[in-house]
C-alpha atoms as a PDB file:
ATOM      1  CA  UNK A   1     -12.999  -8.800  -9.271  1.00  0.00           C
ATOM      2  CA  UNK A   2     -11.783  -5.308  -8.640  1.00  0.00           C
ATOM      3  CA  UNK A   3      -9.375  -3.970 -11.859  1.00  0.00           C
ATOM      4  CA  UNK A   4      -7.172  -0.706 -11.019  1.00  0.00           C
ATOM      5  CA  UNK A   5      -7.584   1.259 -14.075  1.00  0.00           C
ATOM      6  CA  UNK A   6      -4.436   2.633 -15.950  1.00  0.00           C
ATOM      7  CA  UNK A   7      -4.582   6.784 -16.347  1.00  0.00           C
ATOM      8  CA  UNK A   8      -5.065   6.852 -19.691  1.00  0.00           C
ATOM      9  CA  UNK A   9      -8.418   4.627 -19.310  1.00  0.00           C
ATOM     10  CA  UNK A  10     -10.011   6.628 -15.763  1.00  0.00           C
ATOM     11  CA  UNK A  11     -12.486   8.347 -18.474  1.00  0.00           C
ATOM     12  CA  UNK A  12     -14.210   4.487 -18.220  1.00  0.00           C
ATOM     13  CA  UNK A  13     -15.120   5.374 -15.193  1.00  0.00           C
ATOM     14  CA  UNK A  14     -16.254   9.383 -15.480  1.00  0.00           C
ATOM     15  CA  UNK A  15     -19.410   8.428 -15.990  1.00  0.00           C
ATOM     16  CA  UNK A  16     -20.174   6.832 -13.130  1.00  0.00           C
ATOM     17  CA  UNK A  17     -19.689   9.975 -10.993  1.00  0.00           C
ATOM     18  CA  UNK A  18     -22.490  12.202 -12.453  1.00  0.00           C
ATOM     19  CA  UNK A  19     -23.523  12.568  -8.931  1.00  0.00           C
ATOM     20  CA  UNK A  20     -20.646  13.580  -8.047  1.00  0.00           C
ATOM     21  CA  UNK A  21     -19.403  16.040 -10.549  1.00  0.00           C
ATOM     22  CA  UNK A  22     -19.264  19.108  -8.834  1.00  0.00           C
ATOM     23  CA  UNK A  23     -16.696  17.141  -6.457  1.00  0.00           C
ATOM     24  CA  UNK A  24     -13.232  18.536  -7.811  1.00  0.00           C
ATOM     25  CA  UNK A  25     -11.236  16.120  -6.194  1.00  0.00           C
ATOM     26  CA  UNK A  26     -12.844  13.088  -8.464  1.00  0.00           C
ATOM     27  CA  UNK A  27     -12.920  14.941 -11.471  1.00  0.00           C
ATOM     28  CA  UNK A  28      -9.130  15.913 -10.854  1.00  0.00           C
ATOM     29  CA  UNK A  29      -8.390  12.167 -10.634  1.00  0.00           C
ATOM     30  CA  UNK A  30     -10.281  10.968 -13.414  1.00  0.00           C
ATOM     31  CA  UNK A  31      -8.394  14.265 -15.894  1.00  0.00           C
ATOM     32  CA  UNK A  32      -5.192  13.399 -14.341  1.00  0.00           C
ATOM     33  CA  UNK A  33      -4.213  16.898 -12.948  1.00  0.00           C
ATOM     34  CA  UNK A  34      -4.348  15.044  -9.196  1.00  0.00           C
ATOM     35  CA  UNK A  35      -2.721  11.928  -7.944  1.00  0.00           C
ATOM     36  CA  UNK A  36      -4.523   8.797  -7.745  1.00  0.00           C
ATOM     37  CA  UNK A  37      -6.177   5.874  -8.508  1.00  0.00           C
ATOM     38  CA  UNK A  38      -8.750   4.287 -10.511  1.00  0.00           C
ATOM     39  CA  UNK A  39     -10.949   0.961  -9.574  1.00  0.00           C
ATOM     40  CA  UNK A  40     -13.248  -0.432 -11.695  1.00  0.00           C
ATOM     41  CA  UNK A  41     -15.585  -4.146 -11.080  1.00  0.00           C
ATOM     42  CA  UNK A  42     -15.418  -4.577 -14.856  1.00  0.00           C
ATOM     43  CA  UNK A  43     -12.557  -2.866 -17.443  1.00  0.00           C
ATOM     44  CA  UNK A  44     -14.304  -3.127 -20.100  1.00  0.00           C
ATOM     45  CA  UNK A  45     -18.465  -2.213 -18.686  1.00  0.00           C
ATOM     46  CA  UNK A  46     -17.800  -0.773 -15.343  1.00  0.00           C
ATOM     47  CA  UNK A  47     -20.627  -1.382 -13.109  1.00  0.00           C
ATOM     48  CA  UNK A  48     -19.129   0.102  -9.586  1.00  0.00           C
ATOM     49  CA  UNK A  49     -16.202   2.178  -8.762  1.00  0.00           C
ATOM     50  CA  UNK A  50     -13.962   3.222  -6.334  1.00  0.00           C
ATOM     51  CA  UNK A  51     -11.581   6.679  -6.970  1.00  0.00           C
ATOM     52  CA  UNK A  52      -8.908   7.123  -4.270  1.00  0.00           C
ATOM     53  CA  UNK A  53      -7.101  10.655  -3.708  1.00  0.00           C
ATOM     54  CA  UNK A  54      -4.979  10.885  -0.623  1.00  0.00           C
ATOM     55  CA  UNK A  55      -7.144  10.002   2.549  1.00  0.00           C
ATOM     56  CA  UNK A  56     -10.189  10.966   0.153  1.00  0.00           C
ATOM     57  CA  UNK A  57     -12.440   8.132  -1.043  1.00  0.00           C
ATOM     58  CA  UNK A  58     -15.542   8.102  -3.747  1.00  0.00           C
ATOM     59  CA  UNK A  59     -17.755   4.903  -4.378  1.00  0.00           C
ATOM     60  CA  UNK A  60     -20.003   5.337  -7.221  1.00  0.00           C
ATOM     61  CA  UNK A  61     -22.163   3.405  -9.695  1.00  0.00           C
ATOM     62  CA  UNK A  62     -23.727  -0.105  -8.570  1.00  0.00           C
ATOM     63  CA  UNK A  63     -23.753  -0.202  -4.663  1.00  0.00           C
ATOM     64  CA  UNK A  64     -25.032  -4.113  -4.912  1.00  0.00           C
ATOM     65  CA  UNK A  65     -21.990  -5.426  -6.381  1.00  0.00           C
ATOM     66  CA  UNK A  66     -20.955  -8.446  -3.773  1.00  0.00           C
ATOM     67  CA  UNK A  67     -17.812  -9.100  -5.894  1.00  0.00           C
ATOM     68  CA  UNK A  68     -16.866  -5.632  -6.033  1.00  0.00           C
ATOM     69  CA  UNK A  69     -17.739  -4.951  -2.444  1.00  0.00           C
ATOM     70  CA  UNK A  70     -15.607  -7.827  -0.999  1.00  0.00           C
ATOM     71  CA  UNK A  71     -12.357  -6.590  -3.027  1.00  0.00           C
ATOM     72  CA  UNK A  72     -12.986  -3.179  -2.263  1.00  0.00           C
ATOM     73  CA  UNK A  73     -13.069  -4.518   1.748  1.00  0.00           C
ATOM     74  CA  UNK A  74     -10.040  -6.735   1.143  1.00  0.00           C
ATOM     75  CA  UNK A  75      -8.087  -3.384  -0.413  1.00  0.00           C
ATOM     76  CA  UNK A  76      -8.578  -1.069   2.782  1.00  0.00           C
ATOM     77  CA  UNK A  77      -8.487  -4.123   5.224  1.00  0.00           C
ATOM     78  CA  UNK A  78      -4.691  -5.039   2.774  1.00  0.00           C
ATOM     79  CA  UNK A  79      -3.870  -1.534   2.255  1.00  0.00           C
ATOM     80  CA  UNK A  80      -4.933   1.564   2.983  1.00  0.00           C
ATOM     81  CA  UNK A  81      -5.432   0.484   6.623  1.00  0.00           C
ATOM     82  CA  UNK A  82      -1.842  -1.029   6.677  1.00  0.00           C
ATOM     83  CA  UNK A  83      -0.194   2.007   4.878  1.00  0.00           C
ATOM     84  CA  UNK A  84      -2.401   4.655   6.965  1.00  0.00           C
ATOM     85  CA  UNK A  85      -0.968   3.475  10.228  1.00  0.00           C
ATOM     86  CA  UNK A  86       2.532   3.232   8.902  1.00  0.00           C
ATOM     87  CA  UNK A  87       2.285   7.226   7.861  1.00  0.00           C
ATOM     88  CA  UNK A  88      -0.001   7.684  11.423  1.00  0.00           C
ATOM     89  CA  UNK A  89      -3.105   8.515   9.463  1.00  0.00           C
ATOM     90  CA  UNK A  90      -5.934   7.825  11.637  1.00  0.00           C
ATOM     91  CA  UNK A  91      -8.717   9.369   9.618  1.00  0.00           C
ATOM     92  CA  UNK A  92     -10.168   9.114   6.094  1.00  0.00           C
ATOM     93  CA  UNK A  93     -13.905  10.498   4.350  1.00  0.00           C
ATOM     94  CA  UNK A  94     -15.739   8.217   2.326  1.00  0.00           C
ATOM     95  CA  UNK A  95     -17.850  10.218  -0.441  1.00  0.00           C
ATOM     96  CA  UNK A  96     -20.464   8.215  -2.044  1.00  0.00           C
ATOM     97  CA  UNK A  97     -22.789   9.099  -5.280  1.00  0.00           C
ATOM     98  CA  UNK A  98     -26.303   7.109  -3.659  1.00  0.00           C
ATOM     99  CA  UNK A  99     -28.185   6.280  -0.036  1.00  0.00           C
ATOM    100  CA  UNK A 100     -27.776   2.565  -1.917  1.00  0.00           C
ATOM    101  CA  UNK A 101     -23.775   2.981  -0.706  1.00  0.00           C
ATOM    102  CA  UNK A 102     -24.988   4.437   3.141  1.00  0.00           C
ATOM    103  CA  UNK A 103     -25.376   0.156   4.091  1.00  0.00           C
ATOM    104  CA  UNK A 104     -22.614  -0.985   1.924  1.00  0.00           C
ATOM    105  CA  UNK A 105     -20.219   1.241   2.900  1.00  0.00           C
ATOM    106  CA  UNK A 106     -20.866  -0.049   6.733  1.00  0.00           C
ATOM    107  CA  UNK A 107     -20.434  -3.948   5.071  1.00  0.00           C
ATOM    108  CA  UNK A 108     -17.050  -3.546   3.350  1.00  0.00           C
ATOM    109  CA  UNK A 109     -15.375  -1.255   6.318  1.00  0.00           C
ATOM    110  CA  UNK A 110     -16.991  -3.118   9.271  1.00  0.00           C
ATOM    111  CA  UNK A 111     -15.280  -3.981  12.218  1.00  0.00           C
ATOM    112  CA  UNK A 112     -12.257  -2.609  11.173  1.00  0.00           C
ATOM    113  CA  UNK A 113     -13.446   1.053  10.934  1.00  0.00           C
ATOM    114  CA  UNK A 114     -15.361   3.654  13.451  1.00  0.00           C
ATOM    115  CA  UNK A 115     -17.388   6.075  11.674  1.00  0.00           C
ATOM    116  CA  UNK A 116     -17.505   9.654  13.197  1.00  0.00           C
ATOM    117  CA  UNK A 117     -19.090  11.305  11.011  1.00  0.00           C
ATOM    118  CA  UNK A 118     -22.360   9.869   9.803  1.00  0.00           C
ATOM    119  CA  UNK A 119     -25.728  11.062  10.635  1.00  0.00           C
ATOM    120  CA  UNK A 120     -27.556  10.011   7.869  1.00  0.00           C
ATOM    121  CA  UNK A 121     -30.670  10.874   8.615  1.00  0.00           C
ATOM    122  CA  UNK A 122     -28.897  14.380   9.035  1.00  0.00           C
ATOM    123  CA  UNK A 123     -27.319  14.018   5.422  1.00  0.00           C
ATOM    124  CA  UNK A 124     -30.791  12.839   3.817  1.00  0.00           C
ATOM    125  CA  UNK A 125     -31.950  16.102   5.232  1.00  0.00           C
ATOM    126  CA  UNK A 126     -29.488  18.242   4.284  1.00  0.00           C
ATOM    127  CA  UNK A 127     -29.051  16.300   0.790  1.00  0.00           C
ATOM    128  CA  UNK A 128     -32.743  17.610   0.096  1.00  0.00           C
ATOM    129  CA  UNK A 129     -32.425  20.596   0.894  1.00  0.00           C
ATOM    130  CA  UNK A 130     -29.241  21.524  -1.093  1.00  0.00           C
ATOM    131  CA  UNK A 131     -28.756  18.732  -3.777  1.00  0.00           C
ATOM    132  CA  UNK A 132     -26.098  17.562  -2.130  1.00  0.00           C
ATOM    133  CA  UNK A 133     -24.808  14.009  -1.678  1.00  0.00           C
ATOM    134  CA  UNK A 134     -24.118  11.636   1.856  1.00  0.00           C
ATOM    135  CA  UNK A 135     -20.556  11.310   2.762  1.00  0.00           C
ATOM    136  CA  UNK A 136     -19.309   8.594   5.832  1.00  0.00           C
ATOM    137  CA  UNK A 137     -15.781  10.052   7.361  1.00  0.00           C
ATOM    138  CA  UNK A 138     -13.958   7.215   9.212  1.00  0.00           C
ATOM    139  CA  UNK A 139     -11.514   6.661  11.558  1.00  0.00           C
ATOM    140  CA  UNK A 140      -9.011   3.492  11.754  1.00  0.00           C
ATOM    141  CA  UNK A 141      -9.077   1.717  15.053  1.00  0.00           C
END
């Protein structure tokens, strides 16, 4: 079961985005000097998270989480996809902290979601070559 996390308790989930650190928008989230919101699989031992920020998303921790996963699906398919059309929003960027995410992330978003953006044999690449990490960018259809 997916638990939104209350601001004063998004350090439960800071450590789950060591490999995403450098990424200011999370770490704005998670000190509370940005807008947004916390998901957690577990309050009190989180296992998998989910930090949302705008039209910016970061999964991190435990990629094989089938409980997790399925909420996580049933909040954009609920929400975000609902409330981005309302405000005409037809694009969001998935940032992810592991390759273990790069299938997932095509599970929980399928055939509600395009993605434009992935190459990930491009990001792999790229992600060993500069440290850096794979991101999916997505657009509603």
């Amino acid at each position: 079961m997916i638990h939104e996390l209350e601001a004063n308790e998004y350090f439960m989930a800071r450590q789950l985005f060591r490999a995403l650190d450098f990424h200011l928008g999370v770490l704005a989230v998670l000190d509370g000097t940005a807008p947004g919101r916390v998901y957690v699989d577990d309050a009190a031992e989180p296992k998998s998270t989910l930090v949302r920020s705008g039209r910016r998303f970061y999964l991190a921790g435990a990629a094989h989480n089938p409980a997790f996963n399925a909420d996580v699906r049933t909040l954009f398919c609920e929400q975000v996809y609902p409330q981005a059309l309302q405000a005409g929003e037809i694009e969001f960027v998935v940032y992810y902290d592991s390759q273990d995410w790069d299938t997932r992330i095509q599970e929980i978003l399928k055939d509600r979601y395009y993605s434009f953006a992935v190459n990930f044999l491009l990001y792999l690449y790229l992600a060993k070559l500069t440290g850096y990490y794979q991101h999916a960018g997505y657009r509603t259809i």
